[in-house]
Structures are given as structure tokens and as C-alpha cells.
Protein backbone atom coordinates (compact mmCIF):
# COMPACT_ATOMS: atom_id res chain seq x y z
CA UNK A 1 18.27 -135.46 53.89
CA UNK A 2 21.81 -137.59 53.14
CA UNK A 3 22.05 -137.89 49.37
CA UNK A 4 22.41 -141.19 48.50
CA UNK A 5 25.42 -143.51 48.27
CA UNK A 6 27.25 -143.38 44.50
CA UNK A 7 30.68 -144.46 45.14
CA UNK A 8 32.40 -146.79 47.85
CA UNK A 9 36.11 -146.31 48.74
CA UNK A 10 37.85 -149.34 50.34
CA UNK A 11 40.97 -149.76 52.80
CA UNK A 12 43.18 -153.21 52.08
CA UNK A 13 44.29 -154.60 54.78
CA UNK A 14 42.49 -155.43 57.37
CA UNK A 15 39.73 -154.31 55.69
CA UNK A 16 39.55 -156.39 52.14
CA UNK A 17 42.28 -159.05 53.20
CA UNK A 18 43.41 -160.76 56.49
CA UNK A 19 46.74 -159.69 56.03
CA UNK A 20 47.69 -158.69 59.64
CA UNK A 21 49.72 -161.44 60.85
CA UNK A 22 52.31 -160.81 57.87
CA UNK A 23 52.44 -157.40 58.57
CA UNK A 24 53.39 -157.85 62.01
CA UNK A 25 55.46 -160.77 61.24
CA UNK A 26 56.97 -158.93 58.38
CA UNK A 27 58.14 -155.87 60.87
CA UNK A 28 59.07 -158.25 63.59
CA UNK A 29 61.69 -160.11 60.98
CA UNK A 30 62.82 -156.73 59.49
CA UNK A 31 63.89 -155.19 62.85
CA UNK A 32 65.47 -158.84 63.74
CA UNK A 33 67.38 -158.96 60.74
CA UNK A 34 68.77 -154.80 61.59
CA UNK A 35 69.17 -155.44 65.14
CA UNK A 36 66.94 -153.26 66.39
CA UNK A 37 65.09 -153.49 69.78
CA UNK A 38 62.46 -155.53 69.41
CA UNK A 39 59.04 -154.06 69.46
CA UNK A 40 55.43 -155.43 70.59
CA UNK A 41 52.57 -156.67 68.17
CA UNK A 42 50.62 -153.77 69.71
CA UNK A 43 52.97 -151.18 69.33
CA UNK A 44 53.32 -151.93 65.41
CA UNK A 45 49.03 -152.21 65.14
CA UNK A 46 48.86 -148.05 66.45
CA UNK A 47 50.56 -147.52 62.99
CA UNK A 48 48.51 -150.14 61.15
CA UNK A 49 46.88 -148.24 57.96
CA UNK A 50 50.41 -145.87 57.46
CA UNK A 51 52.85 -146.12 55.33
CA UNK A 52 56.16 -148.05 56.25
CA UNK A 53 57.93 -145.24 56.05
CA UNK A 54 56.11 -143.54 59.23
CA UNK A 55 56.09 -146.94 61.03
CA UNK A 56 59.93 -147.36 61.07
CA UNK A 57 60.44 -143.45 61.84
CA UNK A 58 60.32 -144.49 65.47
CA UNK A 59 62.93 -146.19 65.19
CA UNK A 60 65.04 -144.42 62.70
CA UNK A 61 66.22 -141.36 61.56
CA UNK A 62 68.51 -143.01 58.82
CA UNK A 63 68.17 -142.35 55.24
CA UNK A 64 69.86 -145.41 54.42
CA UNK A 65 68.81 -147.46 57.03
CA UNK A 66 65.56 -146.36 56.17
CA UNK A 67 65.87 -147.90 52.71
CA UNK A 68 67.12 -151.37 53.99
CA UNK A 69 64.31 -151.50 56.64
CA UNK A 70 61.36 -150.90 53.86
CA UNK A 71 63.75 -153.49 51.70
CA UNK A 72 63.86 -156.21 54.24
CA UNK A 73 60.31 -155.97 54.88
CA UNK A 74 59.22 -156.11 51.53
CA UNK A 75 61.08 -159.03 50.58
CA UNK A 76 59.80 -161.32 53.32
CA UNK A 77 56.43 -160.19 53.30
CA UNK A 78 56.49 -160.40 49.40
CA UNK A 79 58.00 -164.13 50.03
CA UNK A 80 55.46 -165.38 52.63
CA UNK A 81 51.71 -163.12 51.37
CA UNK A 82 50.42 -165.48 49.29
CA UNK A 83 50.77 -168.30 52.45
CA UNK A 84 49.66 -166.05 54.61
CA UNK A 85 47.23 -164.07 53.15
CA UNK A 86 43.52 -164.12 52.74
CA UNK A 87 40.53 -162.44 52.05
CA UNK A 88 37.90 -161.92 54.69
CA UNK A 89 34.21 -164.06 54.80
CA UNK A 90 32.09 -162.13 52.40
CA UNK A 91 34.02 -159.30 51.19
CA UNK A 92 33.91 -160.48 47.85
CA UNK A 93 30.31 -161.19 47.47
CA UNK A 94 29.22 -157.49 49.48
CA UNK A 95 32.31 -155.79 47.41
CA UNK A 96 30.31 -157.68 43.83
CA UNK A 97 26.74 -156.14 45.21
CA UNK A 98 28.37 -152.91 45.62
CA UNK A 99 28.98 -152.92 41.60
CA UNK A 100 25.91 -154.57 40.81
CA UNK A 101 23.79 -152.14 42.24
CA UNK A 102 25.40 -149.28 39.81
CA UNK A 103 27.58 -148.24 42.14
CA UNK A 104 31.70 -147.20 41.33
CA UNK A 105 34.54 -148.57 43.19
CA UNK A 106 38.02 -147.86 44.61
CA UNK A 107 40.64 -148.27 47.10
CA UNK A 108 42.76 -145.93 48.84
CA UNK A 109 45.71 -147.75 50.94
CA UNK A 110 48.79 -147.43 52.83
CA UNK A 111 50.88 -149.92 50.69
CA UNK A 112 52.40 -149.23 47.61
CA UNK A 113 50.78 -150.05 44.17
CA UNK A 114 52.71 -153.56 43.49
CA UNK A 115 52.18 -154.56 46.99
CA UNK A 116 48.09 -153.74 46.70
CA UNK A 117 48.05 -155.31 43.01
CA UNK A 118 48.98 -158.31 44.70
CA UNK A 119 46.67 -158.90 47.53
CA UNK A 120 43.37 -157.73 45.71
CA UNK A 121 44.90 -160.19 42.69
CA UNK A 122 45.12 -162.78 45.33
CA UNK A 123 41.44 -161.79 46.94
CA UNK A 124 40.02 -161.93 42.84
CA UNK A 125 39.40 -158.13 43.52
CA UNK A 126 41.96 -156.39 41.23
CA UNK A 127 39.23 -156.01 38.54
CA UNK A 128 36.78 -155.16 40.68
CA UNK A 129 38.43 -151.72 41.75
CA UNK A 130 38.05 -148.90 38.85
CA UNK A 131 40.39 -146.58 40.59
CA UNK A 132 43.62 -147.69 43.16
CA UNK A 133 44.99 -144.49 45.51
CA UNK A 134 48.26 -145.77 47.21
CA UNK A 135 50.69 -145.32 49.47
CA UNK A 136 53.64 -144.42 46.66
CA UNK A 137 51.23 -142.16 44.90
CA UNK A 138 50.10 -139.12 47.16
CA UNK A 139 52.23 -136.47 49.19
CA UNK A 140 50.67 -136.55 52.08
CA UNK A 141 49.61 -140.06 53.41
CA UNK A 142 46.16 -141.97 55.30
CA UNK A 143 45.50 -139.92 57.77
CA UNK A 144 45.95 -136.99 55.51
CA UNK A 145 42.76 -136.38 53.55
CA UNK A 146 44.92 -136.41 50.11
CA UNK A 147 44.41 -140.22 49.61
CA UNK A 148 40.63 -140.06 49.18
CA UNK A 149 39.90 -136.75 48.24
CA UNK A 150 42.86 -138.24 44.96
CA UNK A 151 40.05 -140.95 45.02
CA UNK A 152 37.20 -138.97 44.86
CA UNK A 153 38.67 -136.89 41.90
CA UNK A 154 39.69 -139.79 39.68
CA UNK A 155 36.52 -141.04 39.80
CA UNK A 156 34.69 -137.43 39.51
CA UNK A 157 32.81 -138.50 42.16
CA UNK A 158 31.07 -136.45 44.96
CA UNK A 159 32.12 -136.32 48.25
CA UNK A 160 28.78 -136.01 49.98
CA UNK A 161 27.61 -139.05 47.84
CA UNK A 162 30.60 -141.46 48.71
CA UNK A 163 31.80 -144.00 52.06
CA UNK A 164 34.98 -144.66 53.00
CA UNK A 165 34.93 -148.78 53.88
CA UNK A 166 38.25 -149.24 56.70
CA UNK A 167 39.61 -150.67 59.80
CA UNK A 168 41.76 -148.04 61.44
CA UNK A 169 41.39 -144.78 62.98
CA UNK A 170 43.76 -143.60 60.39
CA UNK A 171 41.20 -144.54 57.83
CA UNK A 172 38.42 -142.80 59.20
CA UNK A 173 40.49 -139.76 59.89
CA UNK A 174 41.03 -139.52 56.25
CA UNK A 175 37.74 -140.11 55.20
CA UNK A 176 36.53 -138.03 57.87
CA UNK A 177 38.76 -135.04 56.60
CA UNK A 178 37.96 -135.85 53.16
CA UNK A 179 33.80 -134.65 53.68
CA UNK A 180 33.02 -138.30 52.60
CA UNK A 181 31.23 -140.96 54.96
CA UNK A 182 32.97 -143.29 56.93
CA UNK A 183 32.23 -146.47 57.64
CA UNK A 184 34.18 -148.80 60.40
CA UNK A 185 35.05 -152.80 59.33
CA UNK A 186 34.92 -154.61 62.73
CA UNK A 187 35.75 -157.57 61.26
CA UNK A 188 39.59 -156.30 61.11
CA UNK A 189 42.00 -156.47 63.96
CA UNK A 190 40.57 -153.41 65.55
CA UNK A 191 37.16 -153.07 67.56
CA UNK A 192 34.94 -150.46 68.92
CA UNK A 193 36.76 -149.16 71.65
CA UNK A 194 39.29 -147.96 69.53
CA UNK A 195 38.03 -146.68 66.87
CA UNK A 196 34.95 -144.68 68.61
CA UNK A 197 37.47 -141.55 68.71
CA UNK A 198 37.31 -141.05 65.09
CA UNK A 199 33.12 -141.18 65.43
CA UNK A 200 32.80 -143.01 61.97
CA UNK A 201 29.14 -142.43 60.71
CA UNK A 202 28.23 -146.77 60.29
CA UNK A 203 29.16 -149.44 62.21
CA UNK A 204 29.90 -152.84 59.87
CA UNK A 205 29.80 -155.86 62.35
CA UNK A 206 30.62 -157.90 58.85
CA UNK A 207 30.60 -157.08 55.03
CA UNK A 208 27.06 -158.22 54.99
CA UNK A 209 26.03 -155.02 56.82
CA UNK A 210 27.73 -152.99 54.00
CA UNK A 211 25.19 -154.74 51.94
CA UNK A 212 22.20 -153.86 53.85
CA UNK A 213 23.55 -150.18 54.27
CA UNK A 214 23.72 -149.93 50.79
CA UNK A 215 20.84 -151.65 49.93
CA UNK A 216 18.55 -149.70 52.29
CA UNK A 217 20.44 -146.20 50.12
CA UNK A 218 19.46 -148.12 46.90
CA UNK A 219 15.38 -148.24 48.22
CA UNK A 220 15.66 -144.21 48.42
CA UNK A 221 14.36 -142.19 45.40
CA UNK A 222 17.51 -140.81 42.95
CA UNK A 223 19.33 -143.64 44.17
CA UNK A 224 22.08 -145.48 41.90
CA UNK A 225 19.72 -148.59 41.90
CA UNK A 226 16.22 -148.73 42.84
CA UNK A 227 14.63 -150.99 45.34
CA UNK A 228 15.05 -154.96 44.83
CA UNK A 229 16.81 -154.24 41.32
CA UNK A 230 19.62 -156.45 43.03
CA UNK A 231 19.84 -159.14 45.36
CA UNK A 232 22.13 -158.57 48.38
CA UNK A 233 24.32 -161.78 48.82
């Protein structure tokens, strides 16, 4: 029998908050501004969920240049995120379920800690989180297990008791690696097709369905909330 559900793990973007357009804007500008060949919007989504750092590998081998790329694009997209930015149709609600039902919360992304401060602050999720992994504070990055087993051992968590909420392969490679239980966000910029590789173990066709998988775990006996003790959304 699965043991039941005690702690959800969440990707940012694409996952939390639309934030895909300035991402891809943001790496468009920065290779502008270096004059670097141009690259296409799907070319920068394979890397979507990694740190910048592995995104502008492909393209240099600079330390220095290296530096001014991650510069660049953190100054525009710091400039133009709170335009741009917003948080998906029902996150919020499914993400204030989650917390009513008992359960603990936390997010393990790709962007560094000021950068992910900003968009959950901006999504009214940044005290709804009571543990942040990120990109600037793990060795080994997303799709490296490090980022949610860091996660899972903040929290003192189990791993067998906890899902892993993103919208990349690289997130449910982590997760995957990790022993937790993934669970794929279509509602991001990435659909079926190419995420079936990574087999996640749920399907979320919106964050309503996060609800209902949660609140069918909450129904089971030993559960973190028993049956009807909270009203999904």
C-alpha cells in the first residue's frame, strides 16, 4: 500500500508562476546584448528547470563571459518580472489546501534564492513555503537528486511520504532520483509528450487535480487529515 502524502515539494516556474516568456525573453536580450548567435525559443525551453549557468554553457566556455551573461540576464529579467510575471489559475488556492489539510510545504528551484523570493512574493506564496531549496544553494543542480533530497532533510520529512509538484523533465528526474513521488503540472509550457520519458507517477491537468490527489490521500486511514476535515477549493 503507498503511505500517504505528508509533504509537497514545488518547482517555480512554470509550475507556481507563468514566468516563461521572461525567461526566454530574458536569454534572448542577454545573448543580443553579447553578440552571440541567436538561439530559438525551443532550444532555450530543453534547459528550462536548470540553472543559468548550464543554459549558457552551450554557448560558452568563458569564465568571465560567463559572469556578464548571468549579469545581463538578471538585470533585465529583474527589471521587467513584476510586468511580466504571474501566477497560474488556482495555484494559490490548491497550494492553501495543501497546508490546510496538515500537510508541510517547500520548493526546490533552479533560480537563485533572491530571484525565487521574488516571484513567490509576487504570487503571495513566500509565506506559504516552510522550506526554499535553490539553485545557489546545492552542489549538484535539478536534475541531480541533491535539490530535493536537501528538501526532504530540512523538513525531516520522508521520502516515501512526499510529491514532487513540476513542469520539466528535469524536475521529475530529480524527484524521481530522490525516492519521492512525482507529479507532472500540465498547465506549464510543457505537455505530455514530453515529459512521458521521465514516467512521473500523477498527471495534474490543473492545480485543482493536486487537490483531489491529495484529498483522496487525506480520506485514507493515518493520513495527515482525515476525510472532509477540509474543503478542497
Amino acid at each position: 500500500m503507498t503511505p500517504p502524502l505528508h509533504t509537497v515539494l514545488f518547482d517555480l516556474d512554470g509550475t507556481l508562476i507563468d514566468s516563461v516568456r521572461l525567461i526566454l525573453d530574458s536569454y534572448h536580450h542577454t545573448l543580443a546584448v553579447h553578440g552571440l548567435p541567436p538561439r530559438s525559443d525551443q532550444e532555450w525551453l530543453r534547459g528550462v528547470g536548470t540553472p543559468l549557468t548550464v543554459q549558457f554553457a552551450e554557448c560558452c566556455d568563458d569564465r568571465r563571459l560567463m559572469e556578464a551573461l548571468v549579469a545581463t540576464y538578471r538585470e533585465y529579467n529583474l527589471a521587467h518580472h513584476d510586468r511580466m510575471v504571474t501566477v497560474y489559475p488556482g495555484v494559490v488556492a490548491a497550494v492553501e489546501w495543501i497546508r490546510a489539510s496538515g500537510r508541510r510545504t517547500g520548493l526546490v528551484t533552479s533560480k537563485n534564492r533572491s530571484g525565487a523570493l521574488r516571484g513567490l512574493t509576487l504570487a503571495k506564496l513566500d509565506q506559504m513555503m516552510d522550506v526554499l531549496v535553490c539553485a545557489d544553494e546545492v552542489t549538484n543542480p535539478k536534475p541531480h537528486p541533491e535539490p530535493v533530497e536537501k528538501a526532504v532533510a530540512l523538513l525531516g520529512a520522508d521520502a516515501d511520504t512526499t510529491l514532487y509538484v513540476g513542469d520539466s523533465i528535469h524536475d521529475m528526474q530529480s524527484g524521481r532520483a530522490a525516492g519521492v513521488r512525482t507529479a507532472a503540472a500540465l498547465w506549464g509550457p510543457f505537455g505530455r509528450a514530453h515529459l512521458e520519458g521521465a514516467a512521473p507517477d500523477y498527471w495534474l491537468e490543473s492545480p485543482a487535480d493536486l487537490v483531489a490527489l491529495a484529498g483522496h490521500d487525506a480520506s485514507r486511514p493515518g493520513s495527515p487529515a482525515s476525510a472532509g476535515s477540509v474543503a478542497p477549493p
